[in-house]
Protein backbone atom coordinates (compact mmCIF):
# COMPACT_ATOMS: atom_id res chain seq x y z
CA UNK A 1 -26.88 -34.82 41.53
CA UNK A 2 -25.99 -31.32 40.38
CA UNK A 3 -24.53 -32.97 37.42
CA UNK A 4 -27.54 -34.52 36.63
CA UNK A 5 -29.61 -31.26 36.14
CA UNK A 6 -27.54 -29.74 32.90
CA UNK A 7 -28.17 -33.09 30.75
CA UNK A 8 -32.26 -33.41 31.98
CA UNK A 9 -32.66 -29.59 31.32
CA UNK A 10 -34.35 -29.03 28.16
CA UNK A 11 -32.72 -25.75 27.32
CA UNK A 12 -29.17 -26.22 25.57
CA UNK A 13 -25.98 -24.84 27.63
CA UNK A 14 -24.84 -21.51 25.72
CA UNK A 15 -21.49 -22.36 23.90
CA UNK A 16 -18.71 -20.23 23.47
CA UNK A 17 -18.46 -18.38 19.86
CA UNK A 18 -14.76 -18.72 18.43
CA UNK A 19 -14.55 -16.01 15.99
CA UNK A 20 -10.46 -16.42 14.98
CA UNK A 21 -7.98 -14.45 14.23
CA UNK A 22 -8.36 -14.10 10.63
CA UNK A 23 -12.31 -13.59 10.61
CA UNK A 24 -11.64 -11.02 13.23
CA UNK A 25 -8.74 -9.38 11.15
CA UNK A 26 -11.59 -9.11 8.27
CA UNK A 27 -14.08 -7.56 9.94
CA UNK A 28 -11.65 -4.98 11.74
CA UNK A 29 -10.32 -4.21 7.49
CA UNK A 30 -14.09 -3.94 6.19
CA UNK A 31 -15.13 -1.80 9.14
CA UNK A 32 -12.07 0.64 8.65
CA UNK A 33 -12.71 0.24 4.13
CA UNK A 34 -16.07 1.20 5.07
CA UNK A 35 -14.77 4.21 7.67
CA UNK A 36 -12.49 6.07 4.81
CA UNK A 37 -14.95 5.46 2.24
CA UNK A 38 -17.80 7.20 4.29
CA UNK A 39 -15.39 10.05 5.14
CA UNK A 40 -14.26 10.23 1.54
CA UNK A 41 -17.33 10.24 -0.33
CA UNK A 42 -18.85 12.53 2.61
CA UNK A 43 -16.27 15.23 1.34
CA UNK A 44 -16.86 14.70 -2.34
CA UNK A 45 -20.32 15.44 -1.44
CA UNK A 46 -21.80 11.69 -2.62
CA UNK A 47 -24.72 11.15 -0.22
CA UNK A 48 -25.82 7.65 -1.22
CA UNK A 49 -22.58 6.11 -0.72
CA UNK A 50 -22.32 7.74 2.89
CA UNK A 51 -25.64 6.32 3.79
CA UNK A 52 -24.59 2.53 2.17
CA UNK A 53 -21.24 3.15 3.94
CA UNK A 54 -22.79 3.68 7.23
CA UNK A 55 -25.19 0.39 6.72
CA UNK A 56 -21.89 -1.36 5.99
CA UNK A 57 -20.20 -0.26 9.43
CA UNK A 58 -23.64 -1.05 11.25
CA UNK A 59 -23.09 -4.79 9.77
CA UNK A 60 -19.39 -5.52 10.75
CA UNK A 61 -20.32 -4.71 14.33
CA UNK A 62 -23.37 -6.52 14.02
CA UNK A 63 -21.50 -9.40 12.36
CA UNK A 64 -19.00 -8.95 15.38
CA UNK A 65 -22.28 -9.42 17.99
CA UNK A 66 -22.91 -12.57 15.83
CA UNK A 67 -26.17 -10.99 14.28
CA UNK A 68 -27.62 -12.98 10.87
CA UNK A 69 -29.36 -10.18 9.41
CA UNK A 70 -25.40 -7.93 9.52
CA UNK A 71 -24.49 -11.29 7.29
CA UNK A 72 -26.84 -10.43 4.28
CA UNK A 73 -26.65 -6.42 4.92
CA UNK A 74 -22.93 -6.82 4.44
CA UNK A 75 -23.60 -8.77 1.08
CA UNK A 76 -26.00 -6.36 -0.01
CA UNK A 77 -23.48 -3.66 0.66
CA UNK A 78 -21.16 -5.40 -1.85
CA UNK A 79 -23.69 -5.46 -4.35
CA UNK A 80 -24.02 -1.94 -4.16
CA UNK A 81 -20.36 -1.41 -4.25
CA UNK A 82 -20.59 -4.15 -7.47
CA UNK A 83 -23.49 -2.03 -9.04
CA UNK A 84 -21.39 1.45 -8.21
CA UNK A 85 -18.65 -0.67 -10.08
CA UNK A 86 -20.69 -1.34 -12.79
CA UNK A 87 -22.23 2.07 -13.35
CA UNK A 88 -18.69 3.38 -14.04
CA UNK A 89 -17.79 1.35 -15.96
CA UNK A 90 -14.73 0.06 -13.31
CA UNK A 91 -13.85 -3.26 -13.90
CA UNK A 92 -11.67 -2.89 -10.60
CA UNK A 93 -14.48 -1.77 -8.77
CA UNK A 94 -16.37 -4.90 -9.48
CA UNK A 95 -13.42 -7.28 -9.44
CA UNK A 96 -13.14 -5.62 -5.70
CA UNK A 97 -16.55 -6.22 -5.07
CA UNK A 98 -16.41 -9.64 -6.27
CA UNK A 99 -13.09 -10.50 -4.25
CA UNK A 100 -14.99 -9.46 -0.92
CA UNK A 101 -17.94 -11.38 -1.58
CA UNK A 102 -15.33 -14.28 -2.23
CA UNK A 103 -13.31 -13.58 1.31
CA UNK A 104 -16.73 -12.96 3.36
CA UNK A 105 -18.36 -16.29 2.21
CA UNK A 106 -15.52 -18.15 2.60
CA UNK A 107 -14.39 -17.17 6.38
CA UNK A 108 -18.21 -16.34 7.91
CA UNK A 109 -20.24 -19.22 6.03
CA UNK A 110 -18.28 -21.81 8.39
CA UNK A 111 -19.44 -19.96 11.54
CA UNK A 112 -23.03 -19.48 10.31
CA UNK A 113 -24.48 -21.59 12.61
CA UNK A 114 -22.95 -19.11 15.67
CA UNK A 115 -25.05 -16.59 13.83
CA UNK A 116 -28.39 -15.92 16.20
């Protein structure tokens, strides 16, 4: 009878999020990218990096707590990093940028539907 109860109920059973090791091992690299280049441009006195670099560490943990909304603040974080790029006229920069757009679609987009 006990059974019984968790297929009647209509609220779903909460299922277990499996993040992996290599989605884990990305999120871990942006958060510490984003670390040294909050410290770095904090010394060179840049404020508006700091401030883009502290949204950008506020998203990989939100990311890590499954959030949606730390999905599209970490894109628009590499769009400012592209844009940054692009106002220096760094072809690295945005080749960078571009790269971790690439990496981040391709190992969150298949867990999107874990995102709450």
């Amino acid at each position: 009878m006990p059974d019984e109860k968790k297929y009647f109920d209509p609220t779903p059973q909460p299922y277990d999020r499996e993040r992996g090791n290599v989605l884990g091992g990305w999120l871990i690299f942006v958060g510490f990218a984003n670390a040294i280049s909050i410290y770095s441009n904090a010394i060179a006195g840049n404020f508006l990096p700091v401030i883009w670099g502290i949204v950008g560490v506020v998203c990989v943990i939100g990311l890590w707590r499954w959030y949606k909304w730390a999905y599209y603040g970490l894109y628009l974080g590499f769009l400012f990093n592209i844009m940054l790029g692009l106002d220096a006229n760094s072809l690295d920069n945005v080749m960078y940028g571009l790269i971790f757009i690439g990496l981040t679609y391709f190992l969150i987009n298949p867990k999107k539907a874990y995102l709450r």
